[in-house]
C-alpha atoms as a PDB file:
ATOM      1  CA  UNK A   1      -0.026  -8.427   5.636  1.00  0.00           C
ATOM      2  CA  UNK A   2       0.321  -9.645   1.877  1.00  0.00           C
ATOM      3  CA  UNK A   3       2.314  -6.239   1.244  1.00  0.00           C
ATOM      4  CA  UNK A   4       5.142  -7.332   4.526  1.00  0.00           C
ATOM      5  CA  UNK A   5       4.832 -10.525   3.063  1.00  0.00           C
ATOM      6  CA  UNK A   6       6.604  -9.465   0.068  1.00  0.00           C
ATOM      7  CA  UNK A   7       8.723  -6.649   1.410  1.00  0.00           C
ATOM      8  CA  UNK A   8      10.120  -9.613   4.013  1.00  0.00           C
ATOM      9  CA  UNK A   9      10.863 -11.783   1.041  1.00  0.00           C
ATOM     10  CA  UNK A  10      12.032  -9.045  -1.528  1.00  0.00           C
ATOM     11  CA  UNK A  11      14.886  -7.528   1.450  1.00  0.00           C
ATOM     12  CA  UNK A  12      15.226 -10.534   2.430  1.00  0.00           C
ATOM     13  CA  UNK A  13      16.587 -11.977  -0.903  1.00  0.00           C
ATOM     14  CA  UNK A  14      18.257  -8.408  -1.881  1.00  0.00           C
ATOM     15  CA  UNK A  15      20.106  -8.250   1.310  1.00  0.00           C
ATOM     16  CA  UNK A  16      21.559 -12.189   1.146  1.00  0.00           C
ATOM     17  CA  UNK A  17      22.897 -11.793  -2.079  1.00  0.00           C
ATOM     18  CA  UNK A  18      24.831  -8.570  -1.058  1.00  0.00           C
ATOM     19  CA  UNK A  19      26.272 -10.562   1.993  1.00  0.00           C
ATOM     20  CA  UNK A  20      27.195 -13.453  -0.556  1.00  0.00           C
ATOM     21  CA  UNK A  21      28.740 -10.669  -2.739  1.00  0.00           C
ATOM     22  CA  UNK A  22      30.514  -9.374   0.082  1.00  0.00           C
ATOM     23  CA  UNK A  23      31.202 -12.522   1.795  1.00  0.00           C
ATOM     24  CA  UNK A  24      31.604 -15.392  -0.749  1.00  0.00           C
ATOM     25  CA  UNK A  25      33.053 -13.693  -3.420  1.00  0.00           C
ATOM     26  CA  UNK A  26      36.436 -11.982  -3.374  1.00  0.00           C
ATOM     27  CA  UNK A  27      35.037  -8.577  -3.251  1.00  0.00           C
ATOM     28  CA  UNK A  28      36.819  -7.261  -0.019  1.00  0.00           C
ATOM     29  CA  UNK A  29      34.795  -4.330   0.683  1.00  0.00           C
ATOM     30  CA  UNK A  30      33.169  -4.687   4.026  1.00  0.00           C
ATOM     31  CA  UNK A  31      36.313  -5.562   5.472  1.00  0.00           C
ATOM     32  CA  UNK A  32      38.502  -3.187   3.536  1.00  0.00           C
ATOM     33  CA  UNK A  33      36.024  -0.132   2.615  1.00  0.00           C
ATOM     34  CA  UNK A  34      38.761   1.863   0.939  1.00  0.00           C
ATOM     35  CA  UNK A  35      39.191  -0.813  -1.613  1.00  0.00           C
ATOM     36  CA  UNK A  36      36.235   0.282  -3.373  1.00  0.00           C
ATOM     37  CA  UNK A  37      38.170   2.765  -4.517  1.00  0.00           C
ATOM     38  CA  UNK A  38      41.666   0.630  -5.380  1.00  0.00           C
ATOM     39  CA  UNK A  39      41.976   0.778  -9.427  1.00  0.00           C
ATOM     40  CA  UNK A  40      38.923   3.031 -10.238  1.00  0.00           C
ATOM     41  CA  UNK A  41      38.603   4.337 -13.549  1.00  0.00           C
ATOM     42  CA  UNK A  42      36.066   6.531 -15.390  1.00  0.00           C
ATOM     43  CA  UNK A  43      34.158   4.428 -17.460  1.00  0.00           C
ATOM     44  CA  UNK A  44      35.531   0.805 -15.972  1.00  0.00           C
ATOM     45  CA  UNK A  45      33.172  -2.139 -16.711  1.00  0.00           C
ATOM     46  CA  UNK A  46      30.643  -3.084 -14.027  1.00  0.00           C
ATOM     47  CA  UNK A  47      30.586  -6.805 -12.833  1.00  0.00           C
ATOM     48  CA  UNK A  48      27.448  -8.567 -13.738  1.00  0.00           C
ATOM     49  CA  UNK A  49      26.628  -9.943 -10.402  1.00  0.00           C
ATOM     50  CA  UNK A  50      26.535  -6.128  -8.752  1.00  0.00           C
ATOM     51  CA  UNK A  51      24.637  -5.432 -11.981  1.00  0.00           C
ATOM     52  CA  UNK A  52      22.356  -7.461 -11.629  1.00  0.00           C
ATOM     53  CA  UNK A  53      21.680  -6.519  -7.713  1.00  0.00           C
ATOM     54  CA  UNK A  54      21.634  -2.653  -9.081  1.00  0.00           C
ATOM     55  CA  UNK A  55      19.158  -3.409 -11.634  1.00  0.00           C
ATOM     56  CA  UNK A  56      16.862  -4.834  -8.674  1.00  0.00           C
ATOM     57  CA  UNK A  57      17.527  -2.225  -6.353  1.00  0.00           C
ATOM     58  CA  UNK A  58      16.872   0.274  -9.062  1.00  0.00           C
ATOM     59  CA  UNK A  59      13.323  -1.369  -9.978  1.00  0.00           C
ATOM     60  CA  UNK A  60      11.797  -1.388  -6.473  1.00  0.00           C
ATOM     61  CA  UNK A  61      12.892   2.198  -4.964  1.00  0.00           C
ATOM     62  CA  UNK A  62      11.511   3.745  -8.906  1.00  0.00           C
ATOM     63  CA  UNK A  63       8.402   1.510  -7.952  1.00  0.00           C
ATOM     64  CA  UNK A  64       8.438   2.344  -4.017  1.00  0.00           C
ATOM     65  CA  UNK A  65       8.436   6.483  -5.268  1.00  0.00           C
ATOM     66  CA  UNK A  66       5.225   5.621  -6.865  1.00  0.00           C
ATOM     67  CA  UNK A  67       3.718   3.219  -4.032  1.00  0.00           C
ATOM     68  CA  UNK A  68       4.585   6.165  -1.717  1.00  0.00           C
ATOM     69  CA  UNK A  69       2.599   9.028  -3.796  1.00  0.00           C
ATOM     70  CA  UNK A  70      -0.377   7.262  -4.875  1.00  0.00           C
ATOM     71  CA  UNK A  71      -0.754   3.919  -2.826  1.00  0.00           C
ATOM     72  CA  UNK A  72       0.560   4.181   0.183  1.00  0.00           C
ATOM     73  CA  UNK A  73      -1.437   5.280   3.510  1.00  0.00           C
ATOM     74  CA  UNK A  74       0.192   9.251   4.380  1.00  0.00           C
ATOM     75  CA  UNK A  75       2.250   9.059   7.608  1.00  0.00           C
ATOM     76  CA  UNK A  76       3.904  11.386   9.777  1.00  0.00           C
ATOM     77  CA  UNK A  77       7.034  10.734   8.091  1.00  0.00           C
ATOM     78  CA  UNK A  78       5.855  10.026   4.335  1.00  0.00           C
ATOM     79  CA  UNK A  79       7.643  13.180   3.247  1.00  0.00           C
ATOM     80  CA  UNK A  80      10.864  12.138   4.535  1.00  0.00           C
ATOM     81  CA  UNK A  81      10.221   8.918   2.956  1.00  0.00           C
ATOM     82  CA  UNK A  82       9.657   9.856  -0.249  1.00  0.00           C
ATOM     83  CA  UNK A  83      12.840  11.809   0.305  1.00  0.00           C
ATOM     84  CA  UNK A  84      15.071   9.171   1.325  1.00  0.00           C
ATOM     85  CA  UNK A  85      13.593   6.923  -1.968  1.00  0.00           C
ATOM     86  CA  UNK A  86      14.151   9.820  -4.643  1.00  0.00           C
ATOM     87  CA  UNK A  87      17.727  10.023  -2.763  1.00  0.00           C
ATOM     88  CA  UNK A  88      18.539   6.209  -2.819  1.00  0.00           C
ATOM     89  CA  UNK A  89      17.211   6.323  -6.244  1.00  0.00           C
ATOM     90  CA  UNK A  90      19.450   9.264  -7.440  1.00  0.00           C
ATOM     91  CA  UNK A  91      22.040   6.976  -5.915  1.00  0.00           C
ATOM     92  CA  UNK A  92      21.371   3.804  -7.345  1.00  0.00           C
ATOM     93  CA  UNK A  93      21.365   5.298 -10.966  1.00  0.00           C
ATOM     94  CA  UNK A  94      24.240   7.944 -10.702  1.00  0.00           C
ATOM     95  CA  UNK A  95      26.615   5.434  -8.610  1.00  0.00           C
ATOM     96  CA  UNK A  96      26.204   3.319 -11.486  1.00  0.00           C
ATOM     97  CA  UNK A  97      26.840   5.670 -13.952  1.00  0.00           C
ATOM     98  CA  UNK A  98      29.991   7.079 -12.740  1.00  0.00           C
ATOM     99  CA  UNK A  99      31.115   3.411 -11.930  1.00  0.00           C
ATOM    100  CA  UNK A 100      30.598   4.081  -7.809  1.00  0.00           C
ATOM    101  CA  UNK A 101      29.204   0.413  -8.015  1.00  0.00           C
ATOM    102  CA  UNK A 102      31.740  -0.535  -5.106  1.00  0.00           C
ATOM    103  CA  UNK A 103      30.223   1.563  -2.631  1.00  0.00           C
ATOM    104  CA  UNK A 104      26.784   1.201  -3.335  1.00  0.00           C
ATOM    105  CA  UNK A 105      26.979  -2.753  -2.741  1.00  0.00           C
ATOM    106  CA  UNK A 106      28.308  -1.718   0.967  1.00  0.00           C
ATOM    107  CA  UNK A 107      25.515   0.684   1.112  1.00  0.00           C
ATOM    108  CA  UNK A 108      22.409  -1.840   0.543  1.00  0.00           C
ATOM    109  CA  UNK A 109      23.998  -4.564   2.521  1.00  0.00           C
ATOM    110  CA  UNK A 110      23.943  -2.345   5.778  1.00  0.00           C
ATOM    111  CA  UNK A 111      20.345  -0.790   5.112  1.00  0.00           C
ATOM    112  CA  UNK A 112      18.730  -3.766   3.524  1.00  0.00           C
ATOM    113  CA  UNK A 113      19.512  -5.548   7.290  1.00  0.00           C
ATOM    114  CA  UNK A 114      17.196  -3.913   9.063  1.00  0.00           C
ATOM    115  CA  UNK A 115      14.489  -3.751   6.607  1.00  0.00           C
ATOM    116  CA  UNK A 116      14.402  -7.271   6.751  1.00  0.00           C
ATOM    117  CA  UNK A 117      13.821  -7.228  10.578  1.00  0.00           C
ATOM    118  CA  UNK A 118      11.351  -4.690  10.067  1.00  0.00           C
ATOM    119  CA  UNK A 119       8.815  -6.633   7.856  1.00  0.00           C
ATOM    120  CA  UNK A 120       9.659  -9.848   9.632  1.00  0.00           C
ATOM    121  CA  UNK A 121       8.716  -8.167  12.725  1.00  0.00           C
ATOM    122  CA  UNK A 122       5.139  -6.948  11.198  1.00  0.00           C
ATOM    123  CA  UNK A 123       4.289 -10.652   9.786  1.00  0.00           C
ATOM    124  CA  UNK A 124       4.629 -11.777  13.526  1.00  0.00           C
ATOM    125  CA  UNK A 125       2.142  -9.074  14.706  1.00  0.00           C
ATOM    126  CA  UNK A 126      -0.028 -10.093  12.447  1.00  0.00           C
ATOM    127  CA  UNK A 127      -0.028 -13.090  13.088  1.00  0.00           C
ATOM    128  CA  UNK A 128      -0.327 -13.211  17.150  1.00  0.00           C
ATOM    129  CA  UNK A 129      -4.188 -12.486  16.219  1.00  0.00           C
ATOM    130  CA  UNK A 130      -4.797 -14.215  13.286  1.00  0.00           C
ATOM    131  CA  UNK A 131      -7.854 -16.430  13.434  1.00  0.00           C
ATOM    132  CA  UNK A 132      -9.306 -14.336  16.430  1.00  0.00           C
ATOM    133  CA  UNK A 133      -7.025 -15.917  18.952  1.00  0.00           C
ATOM    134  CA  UNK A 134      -3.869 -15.177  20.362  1.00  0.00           C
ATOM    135  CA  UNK A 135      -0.676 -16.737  19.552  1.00  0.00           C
ATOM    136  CA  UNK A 136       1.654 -16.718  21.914  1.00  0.00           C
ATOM    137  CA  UNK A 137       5.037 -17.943  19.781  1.00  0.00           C
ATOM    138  CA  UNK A 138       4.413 -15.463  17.449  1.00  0.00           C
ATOM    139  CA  UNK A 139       4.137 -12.310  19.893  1.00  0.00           C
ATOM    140  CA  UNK A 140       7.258 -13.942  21.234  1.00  0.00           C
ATOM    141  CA  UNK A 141       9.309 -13.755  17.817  1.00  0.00           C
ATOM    142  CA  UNK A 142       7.492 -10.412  17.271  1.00  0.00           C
ATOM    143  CA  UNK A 143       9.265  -8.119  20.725  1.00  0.00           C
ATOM    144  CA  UNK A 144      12.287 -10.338  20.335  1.00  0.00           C
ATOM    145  CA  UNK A 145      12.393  -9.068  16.348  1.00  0.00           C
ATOM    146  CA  UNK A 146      11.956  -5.251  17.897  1.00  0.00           C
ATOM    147  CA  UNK A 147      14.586  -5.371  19.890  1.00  0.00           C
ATOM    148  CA  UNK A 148      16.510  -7.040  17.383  1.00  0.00           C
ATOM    149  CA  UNK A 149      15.151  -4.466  14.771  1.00  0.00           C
ATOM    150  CA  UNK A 150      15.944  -1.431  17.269  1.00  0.00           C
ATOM    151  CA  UNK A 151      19.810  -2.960  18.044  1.00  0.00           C
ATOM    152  CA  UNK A 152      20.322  -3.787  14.309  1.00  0.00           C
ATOM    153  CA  UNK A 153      19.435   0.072  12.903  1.00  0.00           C
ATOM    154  CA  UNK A 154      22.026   1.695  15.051  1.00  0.00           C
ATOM    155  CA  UNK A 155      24.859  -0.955  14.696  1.00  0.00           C
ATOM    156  CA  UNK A 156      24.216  -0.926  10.793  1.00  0.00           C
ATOM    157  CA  UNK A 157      23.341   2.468   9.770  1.00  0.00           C
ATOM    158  CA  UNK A 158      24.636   4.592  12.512  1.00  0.00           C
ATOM    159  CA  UNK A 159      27.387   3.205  13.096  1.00  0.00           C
ATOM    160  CA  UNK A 160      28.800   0.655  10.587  1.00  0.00           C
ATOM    161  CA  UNK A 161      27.762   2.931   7.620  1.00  0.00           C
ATOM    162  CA  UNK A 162      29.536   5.946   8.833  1.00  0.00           C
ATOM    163  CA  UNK A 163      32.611   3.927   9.880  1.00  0.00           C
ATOM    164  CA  UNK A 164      32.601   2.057   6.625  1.00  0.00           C
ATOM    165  CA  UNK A 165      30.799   3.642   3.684  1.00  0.00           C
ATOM    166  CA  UNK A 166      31.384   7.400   5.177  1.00  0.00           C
ATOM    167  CA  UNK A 167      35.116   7.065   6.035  1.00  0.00           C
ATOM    168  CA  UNK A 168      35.720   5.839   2.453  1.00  0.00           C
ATOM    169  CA  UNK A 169      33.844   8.191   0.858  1.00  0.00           C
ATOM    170  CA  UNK A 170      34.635  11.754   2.525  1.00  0.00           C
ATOM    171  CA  UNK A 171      38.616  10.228   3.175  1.00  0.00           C
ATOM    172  CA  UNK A 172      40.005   7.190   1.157  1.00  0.00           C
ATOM    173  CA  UNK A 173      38.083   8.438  -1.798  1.00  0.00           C
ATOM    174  CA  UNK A 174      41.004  11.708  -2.179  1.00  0.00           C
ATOM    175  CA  UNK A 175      44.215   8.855  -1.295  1.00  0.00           C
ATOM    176  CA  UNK A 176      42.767   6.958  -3.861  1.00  0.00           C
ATOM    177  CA  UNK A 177      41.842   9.587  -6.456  1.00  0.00           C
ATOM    178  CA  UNK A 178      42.827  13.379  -5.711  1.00  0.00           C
ATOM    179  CA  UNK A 179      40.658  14.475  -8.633  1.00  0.00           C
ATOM    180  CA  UNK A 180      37.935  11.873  -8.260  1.00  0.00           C
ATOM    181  CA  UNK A 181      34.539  13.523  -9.819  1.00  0.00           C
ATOM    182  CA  UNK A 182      31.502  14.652  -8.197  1.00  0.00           C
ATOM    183  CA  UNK A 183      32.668  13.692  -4.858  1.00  0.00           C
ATOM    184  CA  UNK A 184      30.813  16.707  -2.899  1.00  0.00           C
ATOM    185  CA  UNK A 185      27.582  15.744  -4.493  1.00  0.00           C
ATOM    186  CA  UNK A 186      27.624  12.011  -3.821  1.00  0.00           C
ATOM    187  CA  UNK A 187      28.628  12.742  -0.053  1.00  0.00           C
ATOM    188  CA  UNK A 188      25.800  15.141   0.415  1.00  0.00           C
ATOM    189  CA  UNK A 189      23.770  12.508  -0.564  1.00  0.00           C
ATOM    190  CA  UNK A 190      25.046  10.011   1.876  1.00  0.00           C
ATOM    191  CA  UNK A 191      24.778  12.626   4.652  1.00  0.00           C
ATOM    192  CA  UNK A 192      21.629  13.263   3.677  1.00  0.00           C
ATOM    193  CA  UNK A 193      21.011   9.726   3.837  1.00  0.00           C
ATOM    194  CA  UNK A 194      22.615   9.703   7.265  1.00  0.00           C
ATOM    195  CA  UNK A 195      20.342  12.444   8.649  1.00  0.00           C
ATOM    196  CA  UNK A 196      17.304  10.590   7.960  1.00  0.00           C
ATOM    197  CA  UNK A 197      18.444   7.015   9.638  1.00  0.00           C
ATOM    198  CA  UNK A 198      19.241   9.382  12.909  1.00  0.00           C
ATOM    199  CA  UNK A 199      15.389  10.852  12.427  1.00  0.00           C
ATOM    200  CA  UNK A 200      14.311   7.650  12.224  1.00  0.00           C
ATOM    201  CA  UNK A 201      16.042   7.079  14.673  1.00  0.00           C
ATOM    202  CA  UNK A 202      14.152   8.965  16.869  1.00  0.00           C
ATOM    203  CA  UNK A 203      10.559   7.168  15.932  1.00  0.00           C
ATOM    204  CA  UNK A 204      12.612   3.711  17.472  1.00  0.00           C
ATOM    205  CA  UNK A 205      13.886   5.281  20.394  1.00  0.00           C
ATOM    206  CA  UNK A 206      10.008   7.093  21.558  1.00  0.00           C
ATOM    207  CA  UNK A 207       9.072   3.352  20.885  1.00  0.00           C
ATOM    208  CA  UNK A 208      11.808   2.079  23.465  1.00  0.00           C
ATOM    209  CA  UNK A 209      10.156   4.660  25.657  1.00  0.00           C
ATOM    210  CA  UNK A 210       7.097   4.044  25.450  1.00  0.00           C
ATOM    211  CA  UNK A 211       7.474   0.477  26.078  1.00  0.00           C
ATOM    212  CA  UNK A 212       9.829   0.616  29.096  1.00  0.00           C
ATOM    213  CA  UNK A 213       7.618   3.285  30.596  1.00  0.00           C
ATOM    214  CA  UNK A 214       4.337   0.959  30.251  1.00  0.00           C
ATOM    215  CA  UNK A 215       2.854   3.430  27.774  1.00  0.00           C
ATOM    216  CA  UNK A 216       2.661   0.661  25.290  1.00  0.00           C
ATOM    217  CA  UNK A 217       1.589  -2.756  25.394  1.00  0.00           C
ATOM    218  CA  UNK A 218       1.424  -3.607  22.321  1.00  0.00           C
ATOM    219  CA  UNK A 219       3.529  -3.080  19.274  1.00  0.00           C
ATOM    220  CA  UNK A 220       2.086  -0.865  17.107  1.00  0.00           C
ATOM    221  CA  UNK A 221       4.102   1.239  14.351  1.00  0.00           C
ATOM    222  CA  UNK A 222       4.664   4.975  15.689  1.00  0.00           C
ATOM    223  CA  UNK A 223       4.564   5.609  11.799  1.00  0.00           C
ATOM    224  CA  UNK A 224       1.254   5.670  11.913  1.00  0.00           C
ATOM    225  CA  UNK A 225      -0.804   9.024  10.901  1.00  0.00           C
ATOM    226  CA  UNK A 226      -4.525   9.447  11.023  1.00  0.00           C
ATOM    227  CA  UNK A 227      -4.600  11.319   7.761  1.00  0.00           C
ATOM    228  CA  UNK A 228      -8.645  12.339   9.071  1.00  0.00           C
ATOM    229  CA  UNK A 229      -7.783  13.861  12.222  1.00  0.00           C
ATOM    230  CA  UNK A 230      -4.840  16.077  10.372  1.00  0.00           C
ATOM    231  CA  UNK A 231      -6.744  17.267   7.337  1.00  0.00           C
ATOM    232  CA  UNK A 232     -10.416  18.094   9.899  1.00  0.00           C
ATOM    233  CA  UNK A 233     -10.640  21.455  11.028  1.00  0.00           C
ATOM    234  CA  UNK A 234     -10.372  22.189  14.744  1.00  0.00           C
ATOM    235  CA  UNK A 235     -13.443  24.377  16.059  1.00  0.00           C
ATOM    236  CA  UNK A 236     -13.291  27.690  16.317  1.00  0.00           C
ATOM    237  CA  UNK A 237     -13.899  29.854  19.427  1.00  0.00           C
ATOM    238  CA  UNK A 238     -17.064  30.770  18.067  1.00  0.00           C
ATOM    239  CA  UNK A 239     -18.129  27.331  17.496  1.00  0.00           C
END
């Protein structure tokens, strides 16, 4: 729980202050995505306030490779998630340094979203038992976030992020700047990125299944991987 706990609070407080940036400041890129490319220049000077969010961003996913190698419990998908943070990562750092800064705001605000539901979701499993009795509110708030968690991954990384982020990218991008640099390399790693939200995807919808079909009556995370059962040998014939 502690570990939720601070994931809730850490997207919860990255992901507001990309919707302020977005939303209270004049930065017009969620509802104009090929602005982020109006006026770019090599070398032009990053604003502070998406500084500062890149600096934050930057800290955690370096820290969440490390959590993921040495810390973290091995899932069935640990692999592609130590993937996806080398690739956000790569992103963070190179998007910065070739002054992409525009389009990697739009990029955390639509996958910091559902992050937030995510852990918010766990912290009300959690706490449905806690004390060795059941709470009712709390298993209420906890389907209600998994819906909302299930609803909120498509809409903002399947298919806000391609219309948005994607679309300005792989089109607006050339209008913009013909000869802009590395532009195959930074849109293989947003497809990349793309391909792993759709395979993750696929964890959320066997969960839908498996709840609609009465497999499942409780929420449990289809991450899970019983790292004993993989790595113990199966008998042999002879045995």
């Amino acid at each position: 729980m502690p570990e939720s706990a601070w994931k809730f609070l850490f997207y919860l407080g990255c992901w507001s202050y990309s919707a302020y940036l977005l939303f209270g400041t004049d930065y017009p890129f969620f509802h104009d995505p090929p602005s982020v490319f109006y006026d770019w220049t090599p070398g032009m000077a990053v604003p502070r306030d998406i500084a500062a969010a890149y600096l934050l961003q930057g800290s955690f996913y370096g820290h969440s490779i490390y959590a993921t190698l040495y810390m973290d419990t091995w899932r069935k998908d640990s692999v592609v998630m130590l993937i996806h943070h080398v690739v956000t990562l790569v992103l963070i750092v190179s998007s910065y340094a070739f002054r992409y800064h525009n389009v990697g705001i739009l990029v955390l605000f639509l996958h910091d979203f559902s992050d937030v539901q995510l852990e918010f979701t766990k912290l009300n499993i959690y706490f449905k038992a806690r004390g060795g009795s059941y709470h009712r509110l709390h298993a209420v708030v906890a389907d209600l976030g998994c819906l909302s968690f299930c609803f909120s991954w498509f809409w903002f990384r399947l298919y806000w992020f391609p219309l948005k982020v994607l679309y300005a990218t792989f089109h607006s991008s050339l209008l913009a700047v013909p000869d802009i640099p590395f532009y195959f390399f930074f849109n293989a790693l947003l497809l990349l990125l793309t391909v792993m939200n759709l395979y993750w995807f696929l964890y959320i919808v066997a969960f839908a299944a498996k709840v609609l079909t009465g497999q499942m009556r409780e929420l449990k995370d289809l991450r899970e991987f019983d790292m004993a059962e993989a790595q113990s040998p199966k008998p042999s014939k002879a045995e």
